[in-house]
N, C-alpha and C. Protein backbone atom coordinates (compact mmCIF):
# COMPACT_ATOMS: atom_id res chain seq x y z
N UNK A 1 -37.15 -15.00 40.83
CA UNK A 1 -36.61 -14.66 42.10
C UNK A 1 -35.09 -14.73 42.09
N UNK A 2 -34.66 -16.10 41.93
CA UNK A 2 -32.95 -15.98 41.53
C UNK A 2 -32.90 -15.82 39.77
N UNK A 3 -31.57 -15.45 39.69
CA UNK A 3 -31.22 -15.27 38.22
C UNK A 3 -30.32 -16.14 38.24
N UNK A 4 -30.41 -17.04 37.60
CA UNK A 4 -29.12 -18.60 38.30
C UNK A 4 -28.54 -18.55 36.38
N UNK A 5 -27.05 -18.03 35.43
CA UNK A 5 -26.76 -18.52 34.71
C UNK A 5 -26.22 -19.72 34.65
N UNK A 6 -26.30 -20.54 33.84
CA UNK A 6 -25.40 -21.52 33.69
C UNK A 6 -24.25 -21.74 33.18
N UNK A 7 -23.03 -22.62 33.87
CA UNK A 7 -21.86 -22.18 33.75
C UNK A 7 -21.10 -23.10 32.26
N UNK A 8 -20.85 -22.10 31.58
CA UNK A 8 -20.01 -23.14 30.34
C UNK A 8 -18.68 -23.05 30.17
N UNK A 9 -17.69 -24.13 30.28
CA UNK A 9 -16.17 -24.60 29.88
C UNK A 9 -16.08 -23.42 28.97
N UNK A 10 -16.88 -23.17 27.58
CA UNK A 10 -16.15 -22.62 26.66
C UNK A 10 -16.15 -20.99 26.51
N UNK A 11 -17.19 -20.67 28.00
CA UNK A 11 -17.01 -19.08 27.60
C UNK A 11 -15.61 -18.66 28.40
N UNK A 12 -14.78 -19.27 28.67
CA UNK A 12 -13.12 -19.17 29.36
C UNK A 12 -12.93 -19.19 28.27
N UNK A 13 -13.05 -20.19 27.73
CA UNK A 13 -12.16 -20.32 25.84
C UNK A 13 -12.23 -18.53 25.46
N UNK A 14 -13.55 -18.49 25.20
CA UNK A 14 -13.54 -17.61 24.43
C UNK A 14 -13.27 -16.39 24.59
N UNK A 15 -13.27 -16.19 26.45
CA UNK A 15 -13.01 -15.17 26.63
C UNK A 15 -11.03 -14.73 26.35
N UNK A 16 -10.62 -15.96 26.49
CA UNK A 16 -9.21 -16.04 26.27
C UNK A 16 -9.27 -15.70 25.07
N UNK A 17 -9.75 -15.89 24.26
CA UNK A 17 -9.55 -15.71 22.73
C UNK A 17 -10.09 -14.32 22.44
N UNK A 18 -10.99 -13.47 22.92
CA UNK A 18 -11.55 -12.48 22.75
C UNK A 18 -9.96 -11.49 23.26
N UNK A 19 -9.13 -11.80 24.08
CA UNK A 19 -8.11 -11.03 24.79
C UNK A 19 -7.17 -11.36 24.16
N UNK A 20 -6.74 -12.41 23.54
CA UNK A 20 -5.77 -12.31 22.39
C UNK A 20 -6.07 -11.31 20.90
N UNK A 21 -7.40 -11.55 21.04
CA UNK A 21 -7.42 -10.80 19.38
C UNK A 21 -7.21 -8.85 20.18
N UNK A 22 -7.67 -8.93 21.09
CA UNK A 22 -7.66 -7.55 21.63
C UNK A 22 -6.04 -7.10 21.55
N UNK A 23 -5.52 -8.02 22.08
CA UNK A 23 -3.69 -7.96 22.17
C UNK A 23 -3.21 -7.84 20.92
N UNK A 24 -4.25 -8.63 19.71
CA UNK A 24 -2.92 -8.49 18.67
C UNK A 24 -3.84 -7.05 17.99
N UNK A 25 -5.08 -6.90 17.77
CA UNK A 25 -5.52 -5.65 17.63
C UNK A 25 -4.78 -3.99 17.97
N UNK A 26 -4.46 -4.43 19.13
CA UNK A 26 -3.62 -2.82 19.47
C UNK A 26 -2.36 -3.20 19.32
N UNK A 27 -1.34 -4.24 18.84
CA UNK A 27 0.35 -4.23 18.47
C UNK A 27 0.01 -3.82 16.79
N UNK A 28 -1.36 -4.17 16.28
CA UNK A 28 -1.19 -3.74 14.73
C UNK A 28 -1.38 -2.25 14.35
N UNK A 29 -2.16 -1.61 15.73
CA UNK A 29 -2.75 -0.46 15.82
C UNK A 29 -1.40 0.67 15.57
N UNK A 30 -0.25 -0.07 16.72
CA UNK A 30 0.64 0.83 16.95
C UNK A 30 1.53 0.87 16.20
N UNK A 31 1.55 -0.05 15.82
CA UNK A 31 2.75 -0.64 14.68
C UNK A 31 3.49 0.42 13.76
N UNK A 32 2.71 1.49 12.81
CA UNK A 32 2.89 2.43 12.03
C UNK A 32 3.86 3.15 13.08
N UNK A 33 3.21 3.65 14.16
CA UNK A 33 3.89 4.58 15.15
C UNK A 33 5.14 4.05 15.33
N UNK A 34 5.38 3.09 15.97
CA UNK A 34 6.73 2.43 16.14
C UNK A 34 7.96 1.88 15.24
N UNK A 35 6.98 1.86 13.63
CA UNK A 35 7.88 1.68 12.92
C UNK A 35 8.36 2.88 11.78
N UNK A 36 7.62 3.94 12.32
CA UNK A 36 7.67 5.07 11.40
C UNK A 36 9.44 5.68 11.12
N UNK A 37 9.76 6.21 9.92
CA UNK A 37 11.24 6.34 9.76
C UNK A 37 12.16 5.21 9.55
N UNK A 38 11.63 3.82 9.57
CA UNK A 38 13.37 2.84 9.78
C UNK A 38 13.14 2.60 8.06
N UNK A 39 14.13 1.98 8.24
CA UNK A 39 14.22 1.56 6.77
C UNK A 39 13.19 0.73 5.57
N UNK A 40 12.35 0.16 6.26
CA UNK A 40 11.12 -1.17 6.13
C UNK A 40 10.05 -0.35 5.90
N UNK A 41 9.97 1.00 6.62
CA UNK A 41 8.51 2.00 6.33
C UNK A 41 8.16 2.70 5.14
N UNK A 42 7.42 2.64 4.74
CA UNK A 42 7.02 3.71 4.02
C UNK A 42 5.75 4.43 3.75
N UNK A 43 5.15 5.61 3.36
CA UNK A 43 4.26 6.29 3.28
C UNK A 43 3.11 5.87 1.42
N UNK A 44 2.60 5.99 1.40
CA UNK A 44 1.69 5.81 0.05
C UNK A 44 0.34 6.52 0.45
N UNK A 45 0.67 7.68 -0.41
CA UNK A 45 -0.91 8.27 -0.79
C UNK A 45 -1.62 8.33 -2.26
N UNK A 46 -2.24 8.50 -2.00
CA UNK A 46 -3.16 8.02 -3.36
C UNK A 46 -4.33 9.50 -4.02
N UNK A 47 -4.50 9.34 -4.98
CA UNK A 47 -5.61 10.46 -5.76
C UNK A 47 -6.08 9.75 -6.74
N UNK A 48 -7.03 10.43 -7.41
CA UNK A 48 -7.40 9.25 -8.62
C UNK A 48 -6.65 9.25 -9.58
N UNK A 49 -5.67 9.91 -9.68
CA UNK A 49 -4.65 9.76 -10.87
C UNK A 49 -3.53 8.72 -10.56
N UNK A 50 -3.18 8.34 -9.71
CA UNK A 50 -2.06 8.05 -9.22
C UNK A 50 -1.60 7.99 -7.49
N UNK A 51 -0.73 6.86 -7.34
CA UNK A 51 -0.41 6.53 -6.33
C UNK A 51 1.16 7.04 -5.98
N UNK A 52 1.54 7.64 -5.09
CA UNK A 52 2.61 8.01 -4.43
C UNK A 52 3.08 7.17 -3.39
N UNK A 53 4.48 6.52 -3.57
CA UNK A 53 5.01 5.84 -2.37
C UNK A 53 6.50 6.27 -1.76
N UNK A 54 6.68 6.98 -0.83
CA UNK A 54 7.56 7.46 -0.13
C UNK A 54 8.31 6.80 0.58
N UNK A 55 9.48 6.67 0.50
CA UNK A 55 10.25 5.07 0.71
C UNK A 55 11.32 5.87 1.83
N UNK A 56 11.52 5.96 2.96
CA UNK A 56 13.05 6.91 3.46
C UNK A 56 14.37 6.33 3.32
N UNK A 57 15.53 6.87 2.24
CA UNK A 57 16.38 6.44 2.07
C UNK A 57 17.57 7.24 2.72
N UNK A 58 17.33 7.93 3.90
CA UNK A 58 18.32 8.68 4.05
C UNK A 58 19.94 7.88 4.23
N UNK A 59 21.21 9.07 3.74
CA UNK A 59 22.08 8.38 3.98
C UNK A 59 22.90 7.83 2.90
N UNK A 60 21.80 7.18 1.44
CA UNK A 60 21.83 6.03 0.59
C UNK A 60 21.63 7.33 0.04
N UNK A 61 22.99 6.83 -1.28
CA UNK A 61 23.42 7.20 -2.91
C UNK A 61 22.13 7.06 -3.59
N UNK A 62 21.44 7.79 -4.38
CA UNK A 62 20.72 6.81 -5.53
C UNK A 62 20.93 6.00 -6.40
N UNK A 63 22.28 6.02 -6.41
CA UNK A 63 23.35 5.48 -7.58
C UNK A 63 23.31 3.84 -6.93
N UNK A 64 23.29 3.36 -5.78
CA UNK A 64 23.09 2.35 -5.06
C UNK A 64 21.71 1.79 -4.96
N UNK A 65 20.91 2.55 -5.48
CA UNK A 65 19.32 1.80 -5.31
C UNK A 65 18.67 1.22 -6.77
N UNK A 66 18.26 0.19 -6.87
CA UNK A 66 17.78 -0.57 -7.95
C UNK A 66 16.06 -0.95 -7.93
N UNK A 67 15.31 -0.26 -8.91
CA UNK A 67 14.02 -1.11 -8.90
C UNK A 67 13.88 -1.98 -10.22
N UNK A 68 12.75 -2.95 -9.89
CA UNK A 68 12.55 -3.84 -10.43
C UNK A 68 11.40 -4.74 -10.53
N UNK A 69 10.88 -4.50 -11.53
CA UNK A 69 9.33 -4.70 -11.56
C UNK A 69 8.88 -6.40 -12.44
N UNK A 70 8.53 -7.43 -11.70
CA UNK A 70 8.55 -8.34 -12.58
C UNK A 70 6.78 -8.44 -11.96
N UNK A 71 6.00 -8.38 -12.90
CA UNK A 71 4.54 -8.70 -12.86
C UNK A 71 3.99 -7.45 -12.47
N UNK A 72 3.29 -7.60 -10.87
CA UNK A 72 2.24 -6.51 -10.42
C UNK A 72 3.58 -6.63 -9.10
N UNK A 73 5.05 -6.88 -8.78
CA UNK A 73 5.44 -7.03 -7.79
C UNK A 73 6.81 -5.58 -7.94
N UNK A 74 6.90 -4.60 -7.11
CA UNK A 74 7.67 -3.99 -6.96
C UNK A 74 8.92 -4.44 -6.19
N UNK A 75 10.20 -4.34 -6.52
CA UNK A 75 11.03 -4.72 -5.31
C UNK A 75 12.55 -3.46 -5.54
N UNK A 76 11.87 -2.60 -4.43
CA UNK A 76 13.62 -1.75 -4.32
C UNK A 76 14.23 -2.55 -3.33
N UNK A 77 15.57 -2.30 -4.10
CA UNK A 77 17.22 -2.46 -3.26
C UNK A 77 17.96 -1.90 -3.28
N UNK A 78 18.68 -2.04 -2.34
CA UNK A 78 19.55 -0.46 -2.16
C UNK A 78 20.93 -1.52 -1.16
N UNK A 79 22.22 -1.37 -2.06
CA UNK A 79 23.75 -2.06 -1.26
C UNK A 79 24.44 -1.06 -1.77
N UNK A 80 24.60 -0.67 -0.34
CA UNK A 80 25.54 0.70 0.26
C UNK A 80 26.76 -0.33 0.69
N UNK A 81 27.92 0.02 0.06
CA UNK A 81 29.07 -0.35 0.01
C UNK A 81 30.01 0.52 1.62
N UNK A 82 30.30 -0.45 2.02
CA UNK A 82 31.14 0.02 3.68
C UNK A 82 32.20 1.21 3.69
N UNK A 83 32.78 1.93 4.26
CA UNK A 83 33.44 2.56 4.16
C UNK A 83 35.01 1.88 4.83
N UNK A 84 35.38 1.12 5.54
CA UNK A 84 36.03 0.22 6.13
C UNK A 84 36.18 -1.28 5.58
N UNK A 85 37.31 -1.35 5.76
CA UNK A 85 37.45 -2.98 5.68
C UNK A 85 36.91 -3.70 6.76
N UNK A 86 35.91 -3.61 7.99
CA UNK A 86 35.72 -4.45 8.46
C UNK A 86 34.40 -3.73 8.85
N UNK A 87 33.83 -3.13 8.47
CA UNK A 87 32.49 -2.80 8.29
C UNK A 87 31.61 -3.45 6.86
N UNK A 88 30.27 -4.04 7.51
CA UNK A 88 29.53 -4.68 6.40
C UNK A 88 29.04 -4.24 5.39
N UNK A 89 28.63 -4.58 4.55
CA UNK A 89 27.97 -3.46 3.59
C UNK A 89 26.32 -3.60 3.93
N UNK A 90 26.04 -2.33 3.73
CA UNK A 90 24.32 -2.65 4.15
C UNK A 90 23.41 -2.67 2.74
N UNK A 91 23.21 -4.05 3.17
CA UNK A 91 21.82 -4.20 2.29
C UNK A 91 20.38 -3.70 2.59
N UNK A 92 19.49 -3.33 1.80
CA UNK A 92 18.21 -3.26 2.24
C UNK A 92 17.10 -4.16 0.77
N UNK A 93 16.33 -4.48 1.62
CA UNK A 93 15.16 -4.89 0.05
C UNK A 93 13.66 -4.65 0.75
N UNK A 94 12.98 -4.53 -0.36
CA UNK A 94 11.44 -4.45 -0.20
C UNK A 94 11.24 -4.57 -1.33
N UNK A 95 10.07 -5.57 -0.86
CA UNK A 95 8.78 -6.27 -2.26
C UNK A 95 7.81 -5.58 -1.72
N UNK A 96 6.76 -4.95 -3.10
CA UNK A 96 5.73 -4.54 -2.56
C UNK A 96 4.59 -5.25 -3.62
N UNK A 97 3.65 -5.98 -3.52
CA UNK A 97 2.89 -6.34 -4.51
C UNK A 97 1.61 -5.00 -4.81
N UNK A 98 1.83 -4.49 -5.75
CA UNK A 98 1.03 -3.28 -6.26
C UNK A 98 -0.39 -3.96 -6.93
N UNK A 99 -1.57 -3.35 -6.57
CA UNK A 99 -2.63 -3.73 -7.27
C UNK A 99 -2.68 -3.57 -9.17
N UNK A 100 -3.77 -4.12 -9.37
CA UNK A 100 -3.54 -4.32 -10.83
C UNK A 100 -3.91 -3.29 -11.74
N UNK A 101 -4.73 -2.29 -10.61
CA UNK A 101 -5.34 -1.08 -11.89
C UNK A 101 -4.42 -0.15 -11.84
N UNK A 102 -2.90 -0.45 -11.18
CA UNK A 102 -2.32 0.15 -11.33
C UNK A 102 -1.23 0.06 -12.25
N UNK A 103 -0.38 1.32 -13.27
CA UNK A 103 0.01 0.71 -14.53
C UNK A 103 1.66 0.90 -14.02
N UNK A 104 2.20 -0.04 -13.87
CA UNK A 104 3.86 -0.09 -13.46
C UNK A 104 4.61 0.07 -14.56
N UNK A 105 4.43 0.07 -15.73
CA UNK A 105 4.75 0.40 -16.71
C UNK A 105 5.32 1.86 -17.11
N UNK A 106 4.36 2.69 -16.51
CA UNK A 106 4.48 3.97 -16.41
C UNK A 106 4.93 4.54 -14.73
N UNK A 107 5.76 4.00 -14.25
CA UNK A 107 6.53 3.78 -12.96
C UNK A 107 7.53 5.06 -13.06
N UNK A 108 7.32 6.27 -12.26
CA UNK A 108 8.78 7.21 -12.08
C UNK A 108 9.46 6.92 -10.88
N UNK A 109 10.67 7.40 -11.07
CA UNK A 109 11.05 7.43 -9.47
C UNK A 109 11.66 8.97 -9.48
N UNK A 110 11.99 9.24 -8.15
CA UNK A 110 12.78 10.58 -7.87
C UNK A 110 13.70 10.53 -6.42
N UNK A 111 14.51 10.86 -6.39
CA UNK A 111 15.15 10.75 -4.65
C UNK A 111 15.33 12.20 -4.69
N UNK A 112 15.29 12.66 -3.66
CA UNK A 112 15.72 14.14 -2.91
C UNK A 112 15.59 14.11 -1.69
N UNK A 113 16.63 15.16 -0.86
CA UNK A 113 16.55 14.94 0.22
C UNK A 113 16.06 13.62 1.54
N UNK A 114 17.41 12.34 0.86
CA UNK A 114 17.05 11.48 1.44
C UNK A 114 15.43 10.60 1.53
N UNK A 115 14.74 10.87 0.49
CA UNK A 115 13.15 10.35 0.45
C UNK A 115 13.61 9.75 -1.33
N UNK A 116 13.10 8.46 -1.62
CA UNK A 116 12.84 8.03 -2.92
C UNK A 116 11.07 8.42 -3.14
N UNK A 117 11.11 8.93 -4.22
CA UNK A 117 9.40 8.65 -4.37
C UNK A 117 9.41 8.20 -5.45
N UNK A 118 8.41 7.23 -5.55
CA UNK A 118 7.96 6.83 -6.49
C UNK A 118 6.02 6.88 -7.35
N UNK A 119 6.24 6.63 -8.33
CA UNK A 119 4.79 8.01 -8.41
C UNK A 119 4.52 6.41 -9.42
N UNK A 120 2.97 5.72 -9.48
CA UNK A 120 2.66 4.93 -10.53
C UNK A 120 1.17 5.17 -10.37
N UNK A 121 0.92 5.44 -11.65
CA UNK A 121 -0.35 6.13 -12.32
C UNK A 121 -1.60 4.81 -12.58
N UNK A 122 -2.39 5.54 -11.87
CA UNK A 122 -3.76 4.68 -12.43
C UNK A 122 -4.49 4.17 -13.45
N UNK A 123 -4.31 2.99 -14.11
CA UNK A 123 -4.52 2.44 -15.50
C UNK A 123 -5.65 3.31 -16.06
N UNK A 124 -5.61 4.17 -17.01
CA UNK A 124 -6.58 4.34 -17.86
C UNK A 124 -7.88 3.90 -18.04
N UNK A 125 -7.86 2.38 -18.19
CA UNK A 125 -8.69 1.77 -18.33
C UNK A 125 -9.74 1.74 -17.03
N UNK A 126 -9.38 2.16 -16.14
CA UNK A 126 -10.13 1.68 -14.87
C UNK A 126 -10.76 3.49 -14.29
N UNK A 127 -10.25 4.23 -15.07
CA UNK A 127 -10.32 5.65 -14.45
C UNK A 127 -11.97 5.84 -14.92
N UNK A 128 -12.90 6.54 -14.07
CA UNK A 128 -14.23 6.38 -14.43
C UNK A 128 -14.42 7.46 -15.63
N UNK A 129 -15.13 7.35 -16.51
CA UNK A 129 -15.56 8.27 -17.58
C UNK A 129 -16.66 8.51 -18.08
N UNK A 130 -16.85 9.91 -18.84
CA UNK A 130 -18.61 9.97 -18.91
C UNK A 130 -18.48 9.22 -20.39
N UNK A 131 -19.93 9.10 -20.71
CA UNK A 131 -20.29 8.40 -21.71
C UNK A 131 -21.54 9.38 -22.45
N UNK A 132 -20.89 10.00 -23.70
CA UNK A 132 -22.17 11.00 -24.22
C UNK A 132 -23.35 9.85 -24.54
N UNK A 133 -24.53 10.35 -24.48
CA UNK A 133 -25.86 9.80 -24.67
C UNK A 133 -26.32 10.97 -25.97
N UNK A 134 -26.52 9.31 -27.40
CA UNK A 134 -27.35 10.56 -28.30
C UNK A 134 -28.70 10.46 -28.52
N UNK A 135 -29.79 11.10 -28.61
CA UNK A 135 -30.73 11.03 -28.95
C UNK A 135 -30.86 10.73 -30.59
N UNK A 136 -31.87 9.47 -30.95
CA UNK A 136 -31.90 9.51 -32.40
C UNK A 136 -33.11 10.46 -32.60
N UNK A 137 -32.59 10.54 -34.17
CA UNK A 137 -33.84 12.05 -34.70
C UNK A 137 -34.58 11.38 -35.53
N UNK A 138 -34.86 10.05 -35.73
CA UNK A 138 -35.89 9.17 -35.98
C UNK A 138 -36.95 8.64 -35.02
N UNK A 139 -36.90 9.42 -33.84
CA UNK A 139 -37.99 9.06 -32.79
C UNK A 139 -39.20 9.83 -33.25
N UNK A 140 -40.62 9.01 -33.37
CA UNK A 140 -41.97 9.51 -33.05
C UNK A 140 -42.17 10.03 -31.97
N UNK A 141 -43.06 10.94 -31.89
CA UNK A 141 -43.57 11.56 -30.85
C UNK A 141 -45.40 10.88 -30.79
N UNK A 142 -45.42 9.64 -29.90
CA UNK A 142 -46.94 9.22 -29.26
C UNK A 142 -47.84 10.57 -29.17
N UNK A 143 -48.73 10.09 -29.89
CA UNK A 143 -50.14 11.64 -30.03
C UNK A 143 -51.12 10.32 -29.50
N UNK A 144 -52.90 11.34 -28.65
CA UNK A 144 -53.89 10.47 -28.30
C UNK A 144 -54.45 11.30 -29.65
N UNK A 145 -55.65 10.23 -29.73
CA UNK A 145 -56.42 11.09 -30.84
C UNK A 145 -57.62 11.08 -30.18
């Protein structure tokens, strides 16, 4: 006849907590959007050969940008020297930790038109491959008698 729930302290908790993760859910959502173009962004697409990472350097010399690969950790920098004595010089850096089937070894870079790309190829070892199957010519052939 009545439907009487009973009241619990912790579904406030949780509902508070259900509205925070909602809050930080859509600032991570948008994030790309809002940070697309600054200096900190960049693009990476991928194929099975190789990974592409599109870094925007507009502005910046290439002659001013340095990479540097110690382990599986990428880190460009780029110090653009001021044009003024009382203008700063701008630094920029980014670490990127690259996965492992990927071979940094074999690392290009290229700048044009204000974009660095950098192109690092998919380890060999990890790329899928067929495997011939031989038949031996010492197999019997099972007869009923």
């Amino acid at each position: 006849m009545f439907n009487l729930t009973r009241w619990s302290p912790f579904d406030e908790l949780f509902d508070f907590q259900r509205a925070v993760d909602r809050m930080f859910d859509q600032f991570w959502s948008d994030l790309p959007a809002r940070t697309a173009g600054t200096p900190g962004s960049f693009k990476v697409t991928t194929n099975p050969d190789e990974w592409r990472l599109e870094v925007p350097m507009a502005g910046i010399d290439p002659k001013h940008v340095s990479l540097e690969v110690a382990g599986q950790t990428l880190t460009i920098r780029a110090e653009v020297p001021s044009d003024g004595k009382n203008a700063p010089v701008t630094r920029y850096e980014r670490s990127v930790t690259v996965p492992q089937f990927l071979d940094l070894d074999k690392l290009s870079a290229s700048h044009r038109h204000g974009m660095l790309e950098l192109k690092v190829p998919v380890r060999e070892s990890v790329k899928p491959r067929r495997i011939e199957i031989k038949a031996g010519e010492d197999q019997k052939q099972l007869t009923t008698a």
